[in-house]
Protein backbone atom coordinates (compact mmCIF):
# COMPACT_ATOMS: atom_id res chain seq x y z
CA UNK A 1 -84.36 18.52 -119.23
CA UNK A 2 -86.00 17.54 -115.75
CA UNK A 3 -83.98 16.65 -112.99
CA UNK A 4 -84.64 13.78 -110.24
CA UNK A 5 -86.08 14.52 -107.64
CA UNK A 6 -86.77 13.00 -104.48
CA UNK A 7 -90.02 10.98 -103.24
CA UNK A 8 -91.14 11.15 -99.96
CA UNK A 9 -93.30 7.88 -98.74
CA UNK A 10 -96.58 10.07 -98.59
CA UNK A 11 -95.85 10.55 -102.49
CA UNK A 12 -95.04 13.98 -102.27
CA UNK A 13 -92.11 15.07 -104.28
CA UNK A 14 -88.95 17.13 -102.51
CA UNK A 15 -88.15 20.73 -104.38
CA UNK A 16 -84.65 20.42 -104.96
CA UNK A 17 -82.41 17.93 -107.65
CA UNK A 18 -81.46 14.33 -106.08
CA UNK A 19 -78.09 14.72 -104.09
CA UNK A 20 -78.40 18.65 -103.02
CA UNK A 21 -78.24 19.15 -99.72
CA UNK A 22 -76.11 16.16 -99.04
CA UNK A 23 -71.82 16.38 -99.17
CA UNK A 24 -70.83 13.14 -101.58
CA UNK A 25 -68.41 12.58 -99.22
CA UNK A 26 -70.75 11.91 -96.47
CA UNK A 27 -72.82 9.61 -98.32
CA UNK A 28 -69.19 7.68 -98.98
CA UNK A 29 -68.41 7.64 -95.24
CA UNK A 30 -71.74 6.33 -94.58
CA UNK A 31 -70.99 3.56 -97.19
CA UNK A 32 -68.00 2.59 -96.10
CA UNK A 33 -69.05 2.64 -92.61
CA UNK A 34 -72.03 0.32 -93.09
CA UNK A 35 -69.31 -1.49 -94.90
CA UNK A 36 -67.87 -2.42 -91.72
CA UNK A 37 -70.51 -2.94 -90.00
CA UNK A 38 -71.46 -5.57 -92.39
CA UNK A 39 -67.78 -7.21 -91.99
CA UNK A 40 -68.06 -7.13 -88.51
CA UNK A 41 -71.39 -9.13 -88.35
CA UNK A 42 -69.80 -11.27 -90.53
CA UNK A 43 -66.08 -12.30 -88.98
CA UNK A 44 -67.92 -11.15 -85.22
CA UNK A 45 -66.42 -9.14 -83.24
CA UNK A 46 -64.08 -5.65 -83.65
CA UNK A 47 -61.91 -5.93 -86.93
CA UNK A 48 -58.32 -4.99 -86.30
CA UNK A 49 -56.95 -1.87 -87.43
CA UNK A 50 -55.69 -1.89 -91.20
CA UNK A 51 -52.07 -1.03 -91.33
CA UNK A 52 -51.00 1.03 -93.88
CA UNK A 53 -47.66 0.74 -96.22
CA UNK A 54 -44.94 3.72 -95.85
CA UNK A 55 -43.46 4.66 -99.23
CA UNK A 56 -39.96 3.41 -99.44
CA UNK A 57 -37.16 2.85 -102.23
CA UNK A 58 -35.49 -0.63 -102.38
CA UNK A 59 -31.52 -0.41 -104.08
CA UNK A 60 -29.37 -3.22 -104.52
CA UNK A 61 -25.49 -3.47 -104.63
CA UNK A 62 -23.69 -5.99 -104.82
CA UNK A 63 -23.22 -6.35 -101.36
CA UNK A 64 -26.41 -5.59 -99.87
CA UNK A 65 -29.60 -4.57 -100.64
CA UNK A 66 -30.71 -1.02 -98.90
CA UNK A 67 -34.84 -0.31 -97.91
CA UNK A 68 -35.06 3.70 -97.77
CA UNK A 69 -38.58 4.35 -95.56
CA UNK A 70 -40.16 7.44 -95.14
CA UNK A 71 -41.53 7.76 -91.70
CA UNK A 72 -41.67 11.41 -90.98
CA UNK A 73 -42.26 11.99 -86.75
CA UNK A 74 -42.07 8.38 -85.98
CA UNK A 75 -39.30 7.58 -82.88
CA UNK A 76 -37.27 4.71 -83.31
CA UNK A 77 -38.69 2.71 -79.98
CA UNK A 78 -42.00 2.93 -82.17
CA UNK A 79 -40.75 0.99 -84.80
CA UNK A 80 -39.90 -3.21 -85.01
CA UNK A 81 -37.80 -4.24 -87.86
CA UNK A 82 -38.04 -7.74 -88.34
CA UNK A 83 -35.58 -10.45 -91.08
CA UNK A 84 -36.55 -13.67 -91.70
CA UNK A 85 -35.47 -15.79 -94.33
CA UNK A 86 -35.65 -13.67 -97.83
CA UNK A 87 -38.28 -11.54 -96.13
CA UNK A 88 -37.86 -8.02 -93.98
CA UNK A 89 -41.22 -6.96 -92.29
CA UNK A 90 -41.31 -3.50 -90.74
CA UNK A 91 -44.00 -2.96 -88.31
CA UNK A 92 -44.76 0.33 -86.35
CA UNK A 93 -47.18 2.91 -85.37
CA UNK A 94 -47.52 6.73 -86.10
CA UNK A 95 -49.04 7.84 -82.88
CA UNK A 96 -51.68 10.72 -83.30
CA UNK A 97 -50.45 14.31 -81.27
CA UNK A 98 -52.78 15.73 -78.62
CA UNK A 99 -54.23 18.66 -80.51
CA UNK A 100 -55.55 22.20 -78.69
CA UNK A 101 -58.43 23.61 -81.04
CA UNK A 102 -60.03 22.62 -83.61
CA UNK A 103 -58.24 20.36 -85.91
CA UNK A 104 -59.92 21.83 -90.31
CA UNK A 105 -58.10 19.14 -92.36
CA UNK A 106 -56.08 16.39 -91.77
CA UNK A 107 -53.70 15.08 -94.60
CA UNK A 108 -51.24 12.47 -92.32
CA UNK A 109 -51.49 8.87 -91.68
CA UNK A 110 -51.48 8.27 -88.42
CA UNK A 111 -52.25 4.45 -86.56
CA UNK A 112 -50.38 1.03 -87.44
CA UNK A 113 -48.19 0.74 -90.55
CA UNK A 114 -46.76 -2.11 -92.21
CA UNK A 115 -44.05 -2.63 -94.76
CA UNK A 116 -43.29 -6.16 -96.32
CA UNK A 117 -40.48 -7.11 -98.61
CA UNK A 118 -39.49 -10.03 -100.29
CA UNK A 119 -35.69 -10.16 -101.27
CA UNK A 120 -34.83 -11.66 -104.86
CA UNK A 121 -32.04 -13.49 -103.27
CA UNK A 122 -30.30 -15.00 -100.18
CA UNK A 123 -29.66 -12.66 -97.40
CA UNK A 124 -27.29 -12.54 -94.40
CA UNK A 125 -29.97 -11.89 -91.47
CA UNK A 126 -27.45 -11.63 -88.32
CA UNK A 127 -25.85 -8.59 -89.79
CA UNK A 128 -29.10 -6.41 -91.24
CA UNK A 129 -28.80 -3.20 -89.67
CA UNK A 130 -31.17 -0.23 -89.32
CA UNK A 131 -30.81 3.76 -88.80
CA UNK A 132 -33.45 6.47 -88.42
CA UNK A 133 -32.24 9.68 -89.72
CA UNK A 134 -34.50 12.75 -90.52
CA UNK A 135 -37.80 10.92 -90.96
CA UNK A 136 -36.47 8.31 -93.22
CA UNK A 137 -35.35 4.81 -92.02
CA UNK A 138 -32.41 2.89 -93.89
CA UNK A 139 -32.07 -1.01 -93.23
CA UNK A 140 -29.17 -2.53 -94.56
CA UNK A 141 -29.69 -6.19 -95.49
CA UNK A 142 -26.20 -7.89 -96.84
CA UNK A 143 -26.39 -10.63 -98.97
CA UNK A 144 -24.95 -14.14 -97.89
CA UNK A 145 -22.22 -15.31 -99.50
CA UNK A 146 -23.54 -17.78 -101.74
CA UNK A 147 -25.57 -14.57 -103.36
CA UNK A 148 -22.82 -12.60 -104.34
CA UNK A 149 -21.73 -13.05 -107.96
CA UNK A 150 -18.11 -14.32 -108.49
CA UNK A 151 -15.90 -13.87 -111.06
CA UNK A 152 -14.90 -17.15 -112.52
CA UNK A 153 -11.40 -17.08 -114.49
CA UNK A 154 -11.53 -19.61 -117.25
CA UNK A 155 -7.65 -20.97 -117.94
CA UNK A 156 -6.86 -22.72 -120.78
CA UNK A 157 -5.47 -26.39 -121.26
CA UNK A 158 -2.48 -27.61 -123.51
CA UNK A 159 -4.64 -29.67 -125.51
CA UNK A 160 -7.53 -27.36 -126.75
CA UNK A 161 -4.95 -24.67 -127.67
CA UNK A 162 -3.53 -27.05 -130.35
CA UNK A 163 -6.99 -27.53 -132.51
């Protein structure tokens, strides 16, 4: 089976397979960067940062509904909670730490993050509370009072209890 191999202009033909000496990974960084570059010419100017999405866990009672978000190492002045209407925004940024030596892999997001949530019903947004505790942060959004199912009790009449 022959492999590709590269051309060079003057028609000579490189010794080793297509891809060799090159990191996949660098050729994607290089795409994604010219990527950019091509969005840039386009909109003009710097493109603002992309925020990410924190995972989180949405639970509903039937008083409230309860956002769980994991935000390991992020201080509470960093973070803006936000209700309006049916939806809670929660905007923030993971600030990077000043490193000594040489940093060999990085795994954590760090920069702007963004978490939006539309509520399935009508919310109470003067009393939504929020707490940061161990990396994770819990707003508390109750439900208005129109939202919260109501038992009916169904009474009978004189008349229909004759048929």
């Amino acid at each position: 089976m022959n492999m590709p191999v590269r051309s060079h202009r003057g028609g000579a033909t490189a010794e080793r397979p297509l891809g060799w000496a090159r990191n996949p990974l660098t050729e994607f960084d290089e795409l994604l960067n010219q990527m950019s570059g091509l969005l840039e010419s386009t909109v003009g100017g710097a493109t603002p940062a992309v925020a990410w999405t924190p995972l989180a866990d949405v639970t509903e009672t039937d008083d409230a509904f309860e956002v769980e978000i994991e935000l390991p190492g992020v201080k509470s002045k960093d973070v803006h909670v936000e209700a309006n209407g049916q939806e809670l925004v929660v905007t923030g940024e993971i600030k990077e730490k000043e490193r000594t030596g040489v940093l060999r892999r990085r795994a954590r997001r760090t920069g702007a993050f963004e978490y939006r949530l539309r509520l399935p019903g009508e919310v109470n947004t003067e009393k939504v509370t929020a707490e940061m505790s161990a990396g994770v942060l819990t707003v508390t959004v109750p439900k208005a009072e129109v939202a919260k199912p109501r038992h009916i009790q169904i009474t009978e009449s004189g008349e229909s209890a004759d048929r």
